[in-house]
Structures are given as C-alpha cells and as structure tokens.
Protein backbone atom coordinates (compact mmCIF):
# COMPACT_ATOMS: atom_id res chain seq x y z
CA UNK A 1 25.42 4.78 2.94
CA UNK A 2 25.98 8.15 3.87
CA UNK A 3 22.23 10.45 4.76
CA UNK A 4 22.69 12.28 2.04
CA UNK A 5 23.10 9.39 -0.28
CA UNK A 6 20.09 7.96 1.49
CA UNK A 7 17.87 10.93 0.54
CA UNK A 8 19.46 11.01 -3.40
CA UNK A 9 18.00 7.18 -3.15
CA UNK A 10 14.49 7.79 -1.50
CA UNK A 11 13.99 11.13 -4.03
CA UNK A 12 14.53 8.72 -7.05
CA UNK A 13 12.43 6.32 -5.01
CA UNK A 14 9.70 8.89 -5.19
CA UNK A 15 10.36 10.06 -8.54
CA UNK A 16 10.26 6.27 -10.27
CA UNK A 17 6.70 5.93 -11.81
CA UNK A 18 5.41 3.88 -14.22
CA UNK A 19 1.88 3.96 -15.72
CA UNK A 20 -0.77 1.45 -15.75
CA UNK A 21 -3.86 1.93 -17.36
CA UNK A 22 -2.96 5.67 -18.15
CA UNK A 23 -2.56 6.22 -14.36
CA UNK A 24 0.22 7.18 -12.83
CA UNK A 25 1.84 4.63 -10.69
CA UNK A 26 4.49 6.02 -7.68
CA UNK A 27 6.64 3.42 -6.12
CA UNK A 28 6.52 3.48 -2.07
CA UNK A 29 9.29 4.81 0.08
CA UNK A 30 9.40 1.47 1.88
CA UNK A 31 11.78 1.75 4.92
CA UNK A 32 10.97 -1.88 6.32
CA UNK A 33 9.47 -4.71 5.78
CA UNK A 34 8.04 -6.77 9.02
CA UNK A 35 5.76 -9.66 9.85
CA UNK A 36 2.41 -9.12 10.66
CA UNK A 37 1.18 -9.36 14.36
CA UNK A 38 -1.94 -11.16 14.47
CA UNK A 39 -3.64 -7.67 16.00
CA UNK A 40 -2.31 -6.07 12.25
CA UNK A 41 -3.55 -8.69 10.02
CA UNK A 42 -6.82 -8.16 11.83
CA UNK A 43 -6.82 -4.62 11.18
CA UNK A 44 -5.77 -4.70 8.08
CA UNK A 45 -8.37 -7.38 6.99
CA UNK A 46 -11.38 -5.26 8.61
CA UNK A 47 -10.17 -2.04 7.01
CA UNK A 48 -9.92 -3.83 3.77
CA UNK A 49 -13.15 -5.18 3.58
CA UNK A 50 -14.79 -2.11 4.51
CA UNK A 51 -12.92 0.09 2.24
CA UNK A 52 -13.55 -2.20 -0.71
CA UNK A 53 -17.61 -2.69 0.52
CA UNK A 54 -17.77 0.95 0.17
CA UNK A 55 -16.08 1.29 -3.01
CA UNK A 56 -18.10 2.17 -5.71
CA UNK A 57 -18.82 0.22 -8.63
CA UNK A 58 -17.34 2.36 -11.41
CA UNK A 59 -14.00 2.45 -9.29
CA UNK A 60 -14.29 -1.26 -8.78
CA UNK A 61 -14.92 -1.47 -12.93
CA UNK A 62 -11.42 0.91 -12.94
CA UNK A 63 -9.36 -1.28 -10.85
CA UNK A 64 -10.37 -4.21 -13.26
CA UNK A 65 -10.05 -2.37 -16.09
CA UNK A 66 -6.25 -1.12 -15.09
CA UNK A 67 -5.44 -5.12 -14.01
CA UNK A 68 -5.38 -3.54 -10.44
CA UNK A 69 -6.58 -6.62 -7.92
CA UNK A 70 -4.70 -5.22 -5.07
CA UNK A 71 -5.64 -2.62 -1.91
CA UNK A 72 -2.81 -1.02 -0.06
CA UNK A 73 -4.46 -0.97 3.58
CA UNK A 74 -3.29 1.10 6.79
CA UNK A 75 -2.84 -1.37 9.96
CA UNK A 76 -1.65 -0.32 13.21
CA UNK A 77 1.90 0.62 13.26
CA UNK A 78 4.44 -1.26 14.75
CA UNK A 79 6.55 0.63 17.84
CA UNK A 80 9.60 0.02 15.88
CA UNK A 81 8.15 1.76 12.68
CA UNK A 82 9.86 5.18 11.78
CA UNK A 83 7.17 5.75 8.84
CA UNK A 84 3.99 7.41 8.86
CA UNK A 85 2.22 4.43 8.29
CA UNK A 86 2.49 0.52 8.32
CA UNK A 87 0.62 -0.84 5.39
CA UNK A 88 -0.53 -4.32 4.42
CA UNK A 89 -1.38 -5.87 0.89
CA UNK A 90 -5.23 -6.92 0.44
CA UNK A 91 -5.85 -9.71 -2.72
CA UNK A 92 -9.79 -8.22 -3.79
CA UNK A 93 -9.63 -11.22 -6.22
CA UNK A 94 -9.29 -14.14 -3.32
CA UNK A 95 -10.85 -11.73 -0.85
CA UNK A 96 -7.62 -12.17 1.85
CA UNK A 97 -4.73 -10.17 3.04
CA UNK A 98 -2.23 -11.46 0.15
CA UNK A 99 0.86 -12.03 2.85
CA UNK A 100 2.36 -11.63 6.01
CA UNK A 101 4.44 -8.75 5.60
CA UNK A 102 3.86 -5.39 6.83
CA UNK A 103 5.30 -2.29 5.41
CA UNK A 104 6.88 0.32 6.83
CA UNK A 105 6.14 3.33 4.81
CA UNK A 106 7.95 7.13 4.74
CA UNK A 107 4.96 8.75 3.56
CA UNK A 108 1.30 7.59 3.26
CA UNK A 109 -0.29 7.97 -0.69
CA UNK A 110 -3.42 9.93 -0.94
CA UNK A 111 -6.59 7.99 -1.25
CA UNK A 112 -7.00 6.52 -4.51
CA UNK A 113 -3.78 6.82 -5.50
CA UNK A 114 -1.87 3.69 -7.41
CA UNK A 115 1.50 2.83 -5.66
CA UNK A 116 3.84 -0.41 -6.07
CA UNK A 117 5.03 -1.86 -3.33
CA UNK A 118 7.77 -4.51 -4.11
CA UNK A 119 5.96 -6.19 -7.01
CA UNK A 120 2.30 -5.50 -6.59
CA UNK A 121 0.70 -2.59 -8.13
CA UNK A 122 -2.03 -1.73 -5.87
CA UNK A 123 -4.38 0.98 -4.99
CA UNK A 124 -4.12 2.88 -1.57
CA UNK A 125 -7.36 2.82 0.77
CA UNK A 126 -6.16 4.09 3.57
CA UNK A 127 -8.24 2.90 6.66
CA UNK A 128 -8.52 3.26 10.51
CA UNK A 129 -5.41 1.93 12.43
C-alpha cells in the first residue's frame, strides 16, 4: 500500500460514522493492536474506575439509554506505539477491562465522544497515562 493510499484509507476511516442513540459514532484510526503489559491493564483499570466514579448520573442514564456499556480508557503507551495514545476497552456492566488488547490510536477522541473500536461502541474517557 502506497502512503498515499494509506491516507485515502485512514480519511474514510475517519469519515465512517454511524449513529447510535442519535449520537454520532466515529470509528478509530487504529494503527495497532497489542497485548496489554500488566503496568497498562493497571492503568487502564484505575483510570477507568475513576473516570466512571466521577461520571455523573444523567451521563451514566445516557450511556444506558444509547446501549453504550463500554469506556475507551488512555493507558500508558507502548515504546513501539506511533499514535497519540494507547487505549484499552473498560466493560462498566462487569466492572473489568473487557480484554487484553491495547490500541494503538492516530488521534485521541475528545472527551465524551462515542468511537468504535473493532466491534465495541464505546465512549472515550480519556484518563492519566
């Protein structure tokens, strides 16, 4: 794949939404996809669970609302990540990071913001790497 062929396919990337629960949904510009290091599911799991403590209750009531049982979480970033950010999948339902992988993202979402990363739609905290 030539690099501009690689940009046509991360521009549609960005472009492909969807909407769930009249919110826009953006798909991640995923560049890899890693195993967790124990220090990242750590991280991950602590940001998590303070991001979703903190959440208020009428964005909690949203989430459920929209079918939305999923945080995207910032963990620390891998040294062979060539994203902004390495992200991790949080299950609010069982209260657990949902897998092993970590994601290697292009671009971090704004707070708040409803992204899909392979199959999960989830909503991005953020959090403190």
């Amino acid at each position: 794949m030539t690099i501009k062929q690689k940009e046509r396919a991360e521009a549609a990337a960005l472009a492909a939404t969807s909407v769930v629960g009249g919110a826009i949904v953006a798909e991640a510009i995923i560049l890899d996809r890693r195993s967790a290091t124990a220090e990242q599911r750590r991280v991950a799991r602590e940001n998590a669970r303070q991001a979703y403590a903190q959440m208020s209750a009428e964005r909690k009531e949203a989430m459920k609302k929209d079918g939305v049982r999923f945080l995207a979480v910032d963990t620390v970033q891998s040294k062979n990540s060539r994203g902004q950010k390495d992200v991790m999948i949080y299950d609010t339902k069982r209260g657990t990071i949902k897998s092993n992988t970590a994601y290697d993202i292009r671009v971090a979402p704004d707070i708040g913001d409803r992204v899909k990363f392979d199959t999960q739609i989830t909503e991005y905290v953020g959090g403190d790497e």
